[in-house]
C-alpha atoms as a PDB file:
ATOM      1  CA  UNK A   1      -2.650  21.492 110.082  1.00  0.00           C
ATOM      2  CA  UNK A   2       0.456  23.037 108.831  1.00  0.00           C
ATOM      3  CA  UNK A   3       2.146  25.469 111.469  1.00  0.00           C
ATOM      4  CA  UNK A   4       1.837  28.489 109.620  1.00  0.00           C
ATOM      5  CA  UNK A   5      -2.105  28.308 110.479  1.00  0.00           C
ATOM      6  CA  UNK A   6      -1.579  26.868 114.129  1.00  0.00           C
ATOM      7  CA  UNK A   7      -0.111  30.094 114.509  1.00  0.00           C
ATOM      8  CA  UNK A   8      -3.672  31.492 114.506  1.00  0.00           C
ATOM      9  CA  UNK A   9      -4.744  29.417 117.013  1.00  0.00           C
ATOM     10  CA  UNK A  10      -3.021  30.094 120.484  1.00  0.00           C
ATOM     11  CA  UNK A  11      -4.308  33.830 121.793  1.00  0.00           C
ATOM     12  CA  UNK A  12      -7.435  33.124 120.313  1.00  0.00           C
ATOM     13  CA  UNK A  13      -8.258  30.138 121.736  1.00  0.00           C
ATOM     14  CA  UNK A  14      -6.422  31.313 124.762  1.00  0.00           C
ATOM     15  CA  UNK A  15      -8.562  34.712 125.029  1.00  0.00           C
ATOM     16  CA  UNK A  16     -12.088  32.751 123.846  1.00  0.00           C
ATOM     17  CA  UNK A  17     -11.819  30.068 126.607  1.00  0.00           C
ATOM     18  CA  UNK A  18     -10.685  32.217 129.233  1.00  0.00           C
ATOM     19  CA  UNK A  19     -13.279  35.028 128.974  1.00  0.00           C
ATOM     20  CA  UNK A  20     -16.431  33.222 127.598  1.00  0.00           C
ATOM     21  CA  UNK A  21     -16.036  29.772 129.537  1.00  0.00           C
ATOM     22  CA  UNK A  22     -13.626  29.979 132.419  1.00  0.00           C
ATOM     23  CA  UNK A  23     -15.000  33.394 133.811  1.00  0.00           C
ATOM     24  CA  UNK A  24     -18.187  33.890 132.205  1.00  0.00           C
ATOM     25  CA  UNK A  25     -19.535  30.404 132.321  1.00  0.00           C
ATOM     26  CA  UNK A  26     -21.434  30.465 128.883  1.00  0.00           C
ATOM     27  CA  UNK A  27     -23.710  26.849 129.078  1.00  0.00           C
ATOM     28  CA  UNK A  28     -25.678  25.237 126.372  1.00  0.00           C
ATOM     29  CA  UNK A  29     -28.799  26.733 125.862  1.00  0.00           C
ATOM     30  CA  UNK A  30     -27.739  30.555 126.643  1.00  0.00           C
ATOM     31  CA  UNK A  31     -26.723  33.483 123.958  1.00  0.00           C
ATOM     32  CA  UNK A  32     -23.439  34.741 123.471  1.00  0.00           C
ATOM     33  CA  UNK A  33     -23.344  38.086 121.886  1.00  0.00           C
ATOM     34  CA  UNK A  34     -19.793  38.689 120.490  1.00  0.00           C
ATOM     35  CA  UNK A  35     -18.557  41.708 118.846  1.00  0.00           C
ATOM     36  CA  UNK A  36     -16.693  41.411 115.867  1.00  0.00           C
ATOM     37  CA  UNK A  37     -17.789  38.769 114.902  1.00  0.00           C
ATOM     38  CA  UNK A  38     -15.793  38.660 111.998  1.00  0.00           C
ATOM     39  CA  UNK A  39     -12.593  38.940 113.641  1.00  0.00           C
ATOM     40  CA  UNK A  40      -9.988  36.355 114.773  1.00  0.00           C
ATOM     41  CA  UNK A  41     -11.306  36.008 118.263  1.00  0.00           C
ATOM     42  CA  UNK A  42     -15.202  36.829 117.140  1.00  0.00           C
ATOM     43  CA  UNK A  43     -14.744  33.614 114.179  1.00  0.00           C
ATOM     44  CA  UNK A  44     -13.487  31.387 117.479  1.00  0.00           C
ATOM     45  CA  UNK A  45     -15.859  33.010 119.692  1.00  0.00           C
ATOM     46  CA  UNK A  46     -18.746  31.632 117.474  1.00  0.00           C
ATOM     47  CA  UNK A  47     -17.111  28.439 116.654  1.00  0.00           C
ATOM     48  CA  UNK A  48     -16.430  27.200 120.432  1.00  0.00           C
ATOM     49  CA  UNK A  49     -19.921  28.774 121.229  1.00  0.00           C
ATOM     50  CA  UNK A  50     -21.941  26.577 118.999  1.00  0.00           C
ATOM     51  CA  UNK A  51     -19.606  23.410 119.762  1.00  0.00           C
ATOM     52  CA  UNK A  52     -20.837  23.428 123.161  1.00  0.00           C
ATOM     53  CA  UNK A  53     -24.307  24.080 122.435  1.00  0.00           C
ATOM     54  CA  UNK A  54     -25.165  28.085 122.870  1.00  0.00           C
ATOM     55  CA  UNK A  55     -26.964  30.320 120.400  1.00  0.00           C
ATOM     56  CA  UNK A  56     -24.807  32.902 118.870  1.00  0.00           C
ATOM     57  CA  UNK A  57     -25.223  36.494 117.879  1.00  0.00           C
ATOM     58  CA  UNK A  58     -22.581  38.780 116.246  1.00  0.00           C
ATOM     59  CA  UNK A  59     -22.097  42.367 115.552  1.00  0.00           C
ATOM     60  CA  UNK A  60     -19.899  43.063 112.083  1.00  0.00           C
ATOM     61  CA  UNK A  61     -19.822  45.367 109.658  1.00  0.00           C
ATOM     62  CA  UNK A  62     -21.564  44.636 105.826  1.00  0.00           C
ATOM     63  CA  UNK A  63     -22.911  41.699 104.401  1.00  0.00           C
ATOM     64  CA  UNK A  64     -19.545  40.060 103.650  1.00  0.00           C
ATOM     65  CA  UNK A  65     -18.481  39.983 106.935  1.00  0.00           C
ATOM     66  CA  UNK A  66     -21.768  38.809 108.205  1.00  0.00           C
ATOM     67  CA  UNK A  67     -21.975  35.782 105.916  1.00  0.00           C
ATOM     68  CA  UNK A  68     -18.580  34.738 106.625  1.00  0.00           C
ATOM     69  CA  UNK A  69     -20.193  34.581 110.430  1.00  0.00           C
ATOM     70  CA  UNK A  70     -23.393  33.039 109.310  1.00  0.00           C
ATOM     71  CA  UNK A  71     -20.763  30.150 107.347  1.00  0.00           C
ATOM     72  CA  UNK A  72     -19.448  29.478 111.106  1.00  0.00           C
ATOM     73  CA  UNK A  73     -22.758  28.851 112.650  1.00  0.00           C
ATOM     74  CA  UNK A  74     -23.743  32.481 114.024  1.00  0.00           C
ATOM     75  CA  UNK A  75     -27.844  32.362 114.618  1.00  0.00           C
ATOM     76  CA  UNK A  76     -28.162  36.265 114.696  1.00  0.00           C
ATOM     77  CA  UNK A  77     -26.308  39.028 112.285  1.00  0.00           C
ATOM     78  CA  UNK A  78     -26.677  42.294 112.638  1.00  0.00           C
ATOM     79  CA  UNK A  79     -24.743  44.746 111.199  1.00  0.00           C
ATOM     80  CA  UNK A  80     -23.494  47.615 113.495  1.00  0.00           C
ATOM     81  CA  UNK A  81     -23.532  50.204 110.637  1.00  0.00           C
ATOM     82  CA  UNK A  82     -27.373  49.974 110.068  1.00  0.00           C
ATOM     83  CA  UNK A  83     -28.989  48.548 113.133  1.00  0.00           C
ATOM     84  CA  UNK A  84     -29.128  48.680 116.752  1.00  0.00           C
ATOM     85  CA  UNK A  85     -27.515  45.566 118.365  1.00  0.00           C
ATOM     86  CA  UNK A  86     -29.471  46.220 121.452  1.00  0.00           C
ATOM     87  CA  UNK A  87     -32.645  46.201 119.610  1.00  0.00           C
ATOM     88  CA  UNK A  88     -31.954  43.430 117.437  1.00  0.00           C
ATOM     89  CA  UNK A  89     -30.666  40.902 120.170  1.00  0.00           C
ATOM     90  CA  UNK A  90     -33.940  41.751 122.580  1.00  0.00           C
ATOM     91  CA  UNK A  91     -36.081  40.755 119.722  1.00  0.00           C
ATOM     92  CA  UNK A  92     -34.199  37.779 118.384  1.00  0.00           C
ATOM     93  CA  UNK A  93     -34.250  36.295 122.370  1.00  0.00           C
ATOM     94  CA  UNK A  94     -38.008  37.725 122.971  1.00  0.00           C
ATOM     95  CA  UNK A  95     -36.615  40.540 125.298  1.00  0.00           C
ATOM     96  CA  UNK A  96     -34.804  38.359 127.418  1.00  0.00           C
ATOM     97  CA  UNK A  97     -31.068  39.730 126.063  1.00  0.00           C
ATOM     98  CA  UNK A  98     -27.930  38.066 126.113  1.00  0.00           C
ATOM     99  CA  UNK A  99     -26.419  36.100 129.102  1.00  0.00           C
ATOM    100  CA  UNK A 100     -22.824  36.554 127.616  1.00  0.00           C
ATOM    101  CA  UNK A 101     -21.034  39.379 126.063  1.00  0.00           C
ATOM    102  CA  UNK A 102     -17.810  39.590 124.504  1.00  0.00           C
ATOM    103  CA  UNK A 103     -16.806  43.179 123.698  1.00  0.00           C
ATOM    104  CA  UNK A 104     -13.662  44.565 122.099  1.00  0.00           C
ATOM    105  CA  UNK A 105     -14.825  48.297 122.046  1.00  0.00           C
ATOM    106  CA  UNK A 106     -14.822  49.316 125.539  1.00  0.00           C
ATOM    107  CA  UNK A 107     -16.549  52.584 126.877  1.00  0.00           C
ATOM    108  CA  UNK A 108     -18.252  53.038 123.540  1.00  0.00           C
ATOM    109  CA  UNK A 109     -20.321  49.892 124.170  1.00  0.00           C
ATOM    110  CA  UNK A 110     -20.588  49.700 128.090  1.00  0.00           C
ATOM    111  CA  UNK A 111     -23.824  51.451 128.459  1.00  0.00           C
ATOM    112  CA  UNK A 112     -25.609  50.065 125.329  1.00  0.00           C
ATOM    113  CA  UNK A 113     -24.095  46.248 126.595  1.00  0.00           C
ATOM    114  CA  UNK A 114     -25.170  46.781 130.028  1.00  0.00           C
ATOM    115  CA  UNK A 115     -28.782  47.075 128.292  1.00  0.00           C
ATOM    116  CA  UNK A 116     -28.282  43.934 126.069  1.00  0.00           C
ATOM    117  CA  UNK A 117     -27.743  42.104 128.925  1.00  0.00           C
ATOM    118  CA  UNK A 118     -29.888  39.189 130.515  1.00  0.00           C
ATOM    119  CA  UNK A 119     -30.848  39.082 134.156  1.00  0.00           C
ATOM    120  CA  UNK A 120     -27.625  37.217 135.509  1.00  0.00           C
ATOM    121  CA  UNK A 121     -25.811  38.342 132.219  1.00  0.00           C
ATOM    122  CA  UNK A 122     -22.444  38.591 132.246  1.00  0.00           C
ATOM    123  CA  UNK A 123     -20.289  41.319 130.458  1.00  0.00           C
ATOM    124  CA  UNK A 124     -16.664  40.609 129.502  1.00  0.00           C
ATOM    125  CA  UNK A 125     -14.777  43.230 128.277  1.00  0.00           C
ATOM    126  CA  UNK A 126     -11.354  41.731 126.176  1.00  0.00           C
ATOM    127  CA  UNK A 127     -10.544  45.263 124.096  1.00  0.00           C
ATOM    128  CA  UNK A 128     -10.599  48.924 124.229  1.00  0.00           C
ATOM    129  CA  UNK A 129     -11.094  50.419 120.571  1.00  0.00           C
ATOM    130  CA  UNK A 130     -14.115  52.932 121.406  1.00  0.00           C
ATOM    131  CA  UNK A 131     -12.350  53.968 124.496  1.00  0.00           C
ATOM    132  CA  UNK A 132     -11.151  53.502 128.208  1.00  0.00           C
ATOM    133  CA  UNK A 133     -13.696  56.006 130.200  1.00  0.00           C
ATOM    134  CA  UNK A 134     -17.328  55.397 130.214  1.00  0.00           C
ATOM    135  CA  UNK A 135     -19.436  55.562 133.277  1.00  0.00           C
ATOM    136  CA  UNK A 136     -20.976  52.592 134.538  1.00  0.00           C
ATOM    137  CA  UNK A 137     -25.113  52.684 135.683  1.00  0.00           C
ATOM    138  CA  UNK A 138     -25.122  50.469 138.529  1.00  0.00           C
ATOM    139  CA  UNK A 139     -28.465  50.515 139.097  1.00  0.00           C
ATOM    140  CA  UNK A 140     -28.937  48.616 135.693  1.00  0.00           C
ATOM    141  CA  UNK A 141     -26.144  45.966 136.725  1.00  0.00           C
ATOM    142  CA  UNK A 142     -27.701  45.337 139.869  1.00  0.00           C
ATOM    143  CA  UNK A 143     -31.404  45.664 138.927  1.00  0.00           C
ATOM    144  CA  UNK A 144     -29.907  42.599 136.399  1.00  0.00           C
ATOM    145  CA  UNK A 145     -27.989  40.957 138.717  1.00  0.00           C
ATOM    146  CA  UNK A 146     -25.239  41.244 136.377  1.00  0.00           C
ATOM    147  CA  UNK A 147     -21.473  40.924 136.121  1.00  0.00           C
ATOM    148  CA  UNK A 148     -18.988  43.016 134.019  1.00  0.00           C
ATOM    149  CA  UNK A 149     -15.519  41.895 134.042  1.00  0.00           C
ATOM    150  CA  UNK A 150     -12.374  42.935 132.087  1.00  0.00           C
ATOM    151  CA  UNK A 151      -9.327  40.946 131.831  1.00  0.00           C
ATOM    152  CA  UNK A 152      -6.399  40.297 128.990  1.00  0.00           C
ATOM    153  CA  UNK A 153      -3.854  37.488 128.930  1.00  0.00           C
ATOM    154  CA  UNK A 154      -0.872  39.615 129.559  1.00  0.00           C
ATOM    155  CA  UNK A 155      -1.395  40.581 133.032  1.00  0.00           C
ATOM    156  CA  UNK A 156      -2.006  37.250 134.119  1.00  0.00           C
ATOM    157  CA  UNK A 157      -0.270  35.430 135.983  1.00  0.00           C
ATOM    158  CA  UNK A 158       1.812  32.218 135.044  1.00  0.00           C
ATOM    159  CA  UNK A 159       0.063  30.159 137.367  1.00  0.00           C
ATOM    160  CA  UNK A 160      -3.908  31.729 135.604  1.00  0.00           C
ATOM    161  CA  UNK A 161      -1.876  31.559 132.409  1.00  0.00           C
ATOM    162  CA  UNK A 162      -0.786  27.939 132.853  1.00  0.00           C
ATOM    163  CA  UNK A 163      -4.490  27.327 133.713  1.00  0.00           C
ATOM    164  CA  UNK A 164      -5.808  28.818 130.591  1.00  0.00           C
ATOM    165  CA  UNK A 165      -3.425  26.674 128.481  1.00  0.00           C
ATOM    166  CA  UNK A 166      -4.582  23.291 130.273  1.00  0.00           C
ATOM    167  CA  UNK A 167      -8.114  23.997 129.792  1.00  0.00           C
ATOM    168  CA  UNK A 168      -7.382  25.066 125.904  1.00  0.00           C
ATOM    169  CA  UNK A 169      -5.525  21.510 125.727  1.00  0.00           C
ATOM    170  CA  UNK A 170      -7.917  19.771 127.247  1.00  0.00           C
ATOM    171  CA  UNK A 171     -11.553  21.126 125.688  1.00  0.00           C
ATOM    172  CA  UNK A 172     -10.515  23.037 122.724  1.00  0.00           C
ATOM    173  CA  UNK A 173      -8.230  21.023 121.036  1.00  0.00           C
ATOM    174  CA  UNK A 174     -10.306  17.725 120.875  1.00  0.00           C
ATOM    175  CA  UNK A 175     -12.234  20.085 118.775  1.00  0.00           C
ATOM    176  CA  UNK A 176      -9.752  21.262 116.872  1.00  0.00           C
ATOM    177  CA  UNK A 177      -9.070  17.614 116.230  1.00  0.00           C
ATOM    178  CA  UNK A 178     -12.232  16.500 115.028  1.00  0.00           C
ATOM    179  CA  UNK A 179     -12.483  19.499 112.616  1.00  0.00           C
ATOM    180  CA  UNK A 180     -15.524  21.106 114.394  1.00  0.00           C
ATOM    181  CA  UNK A 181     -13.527  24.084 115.289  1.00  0.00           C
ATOM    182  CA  UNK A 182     -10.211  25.562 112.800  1.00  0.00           C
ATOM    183  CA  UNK A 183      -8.488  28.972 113.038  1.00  0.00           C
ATOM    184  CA  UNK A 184      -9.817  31.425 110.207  1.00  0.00           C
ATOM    185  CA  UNK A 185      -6.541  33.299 108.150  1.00  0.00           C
ATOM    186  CA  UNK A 186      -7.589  35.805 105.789  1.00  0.00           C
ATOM    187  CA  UNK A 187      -3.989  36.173 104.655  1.00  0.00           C
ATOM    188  CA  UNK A 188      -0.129  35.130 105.130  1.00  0.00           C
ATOM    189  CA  UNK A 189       2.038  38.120 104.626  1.00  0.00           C
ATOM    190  CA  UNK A 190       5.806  38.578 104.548  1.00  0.00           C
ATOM    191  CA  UNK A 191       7.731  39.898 107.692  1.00  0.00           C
ATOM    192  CA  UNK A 192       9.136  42.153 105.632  1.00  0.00           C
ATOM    193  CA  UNK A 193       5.784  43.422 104.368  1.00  0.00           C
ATOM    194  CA  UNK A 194       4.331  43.881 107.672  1.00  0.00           C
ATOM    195  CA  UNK A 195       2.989  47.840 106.776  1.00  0.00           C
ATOM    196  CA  UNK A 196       0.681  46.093 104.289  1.00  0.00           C
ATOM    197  CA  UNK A 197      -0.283  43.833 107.047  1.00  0.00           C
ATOM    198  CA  UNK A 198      -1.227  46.835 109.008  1.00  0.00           C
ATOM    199  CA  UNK A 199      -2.738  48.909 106.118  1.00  0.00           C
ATOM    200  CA  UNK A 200      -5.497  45.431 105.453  1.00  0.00           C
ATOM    201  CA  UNK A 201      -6.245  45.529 109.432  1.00  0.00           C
ATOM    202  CA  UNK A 202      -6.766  49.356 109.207  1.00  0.00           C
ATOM    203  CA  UNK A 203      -8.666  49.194 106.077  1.00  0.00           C
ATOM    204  CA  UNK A 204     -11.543  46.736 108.292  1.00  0.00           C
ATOM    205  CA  UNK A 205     -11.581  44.246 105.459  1.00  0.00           C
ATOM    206  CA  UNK A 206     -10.339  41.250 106.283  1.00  0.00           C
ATOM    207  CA  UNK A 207     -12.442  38.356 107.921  1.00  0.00           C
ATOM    208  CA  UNK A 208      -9.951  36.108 110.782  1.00  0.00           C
ATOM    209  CA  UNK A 209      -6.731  36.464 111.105  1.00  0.00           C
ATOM    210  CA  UNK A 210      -3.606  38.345 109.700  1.00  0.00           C
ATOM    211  CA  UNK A 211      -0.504  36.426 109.821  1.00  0.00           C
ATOM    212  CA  UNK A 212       2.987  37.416 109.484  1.00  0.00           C
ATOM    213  CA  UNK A 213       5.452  34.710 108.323  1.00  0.00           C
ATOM    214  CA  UNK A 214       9.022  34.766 108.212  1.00  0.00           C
END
């Protein structure tokens, strides 16, 4: 692997381990729901999902985006624009829901996750792009037994972040390794071209990773 795409590999792998494995627990045999699934973390959410033996369902948006998920081994693709993720992941599990979530939106998600959610589900929230105030039925979490947390890598602390690393090193990159698991790039661009970088990311067309090379 040349070093221009390792650089896709550390906060994603980082962010993935920590929040689906380390906190949430995700074991073979459950379902991981994970929002954009077409996204840097969402492509090494479902990668390092499937490697360890869960069943995989993604939220993206078009048929592009969702075959480019369905090419990495997601099980269930729905497409936010014209269906109901809530809906669709109830029936595709028999109404049991999903026993992991990993959401990037936020408060525009938090009630309709909370519903997705498996008795002894747990919600981990990574990103706040539908907003930071929502409020929070706690009857449902509790009536679930459920967990919601919310964490990122920069407020950790070296020791948690040293943690993170060793577990990465030690799980992830055998994977890596073997060629089971491999960053996604949709494009190399140009420090000095970095609004164009921006301007693709805005646009919601790329699929992985946006790197910006010196």
């Amino acid at each position: 692997m040349d070093l221009v795409t390792a650089a896709a590999l550390p906060e994603v792998t980082a962010t993935v381990w920590s929040n689906v494995f380390m906190i949430s627990h995700l074991r073979p045999g459950e379902t991981l729901l994970a929002h954009g699934g077409s996204s840097g973390i969402g492509t090494m959410a479902i990668q390092l999902a499937k490697a360890v033996g869960a069943r995989v369902a993604v939220t993206a948006g078009g048929p592009e985006k969702l075959a480019a998920c369905r090419e990495l081994g997601a099980d269930i693709l729905i497409d936010y624009r014209e269906q109901d993720f809530v809906e669709e992941v109830r029936r595709a599990t028999d109404g049991a829901g999903a026993d992991v979530i990993l959401d990037i939106l936020g408060a525009k998600y938090l009630a309709r996750n909370l519903e997705t959610l498996a008795v002894n589900g747990r919600l981990a929230i990574i990103g706040l792009q539908g907003g930071v105030k929502a409020e929070l039925n706690l009857a449902t979490l509790l009536s679930k037994s459920a967990a919601v947390t919310a964490t990122g890598l920069r407020g950790r602390s070296l020791a948690q972040k040293s943690a993170i690393i060793a577990a990465v090193r030690e799980h992830v990159w055998p994977l890596i390794g073997g060629g089971r698991v491999r960053p996604i790039v949709h494009s190399t661009v140009p420090m000095r071209e970095a609004p164009e970088a921006h301007r693709v990311l805005e646009s919601s067309t790329h699929v992985g990773k946006i790197l910006l090379t010196t």
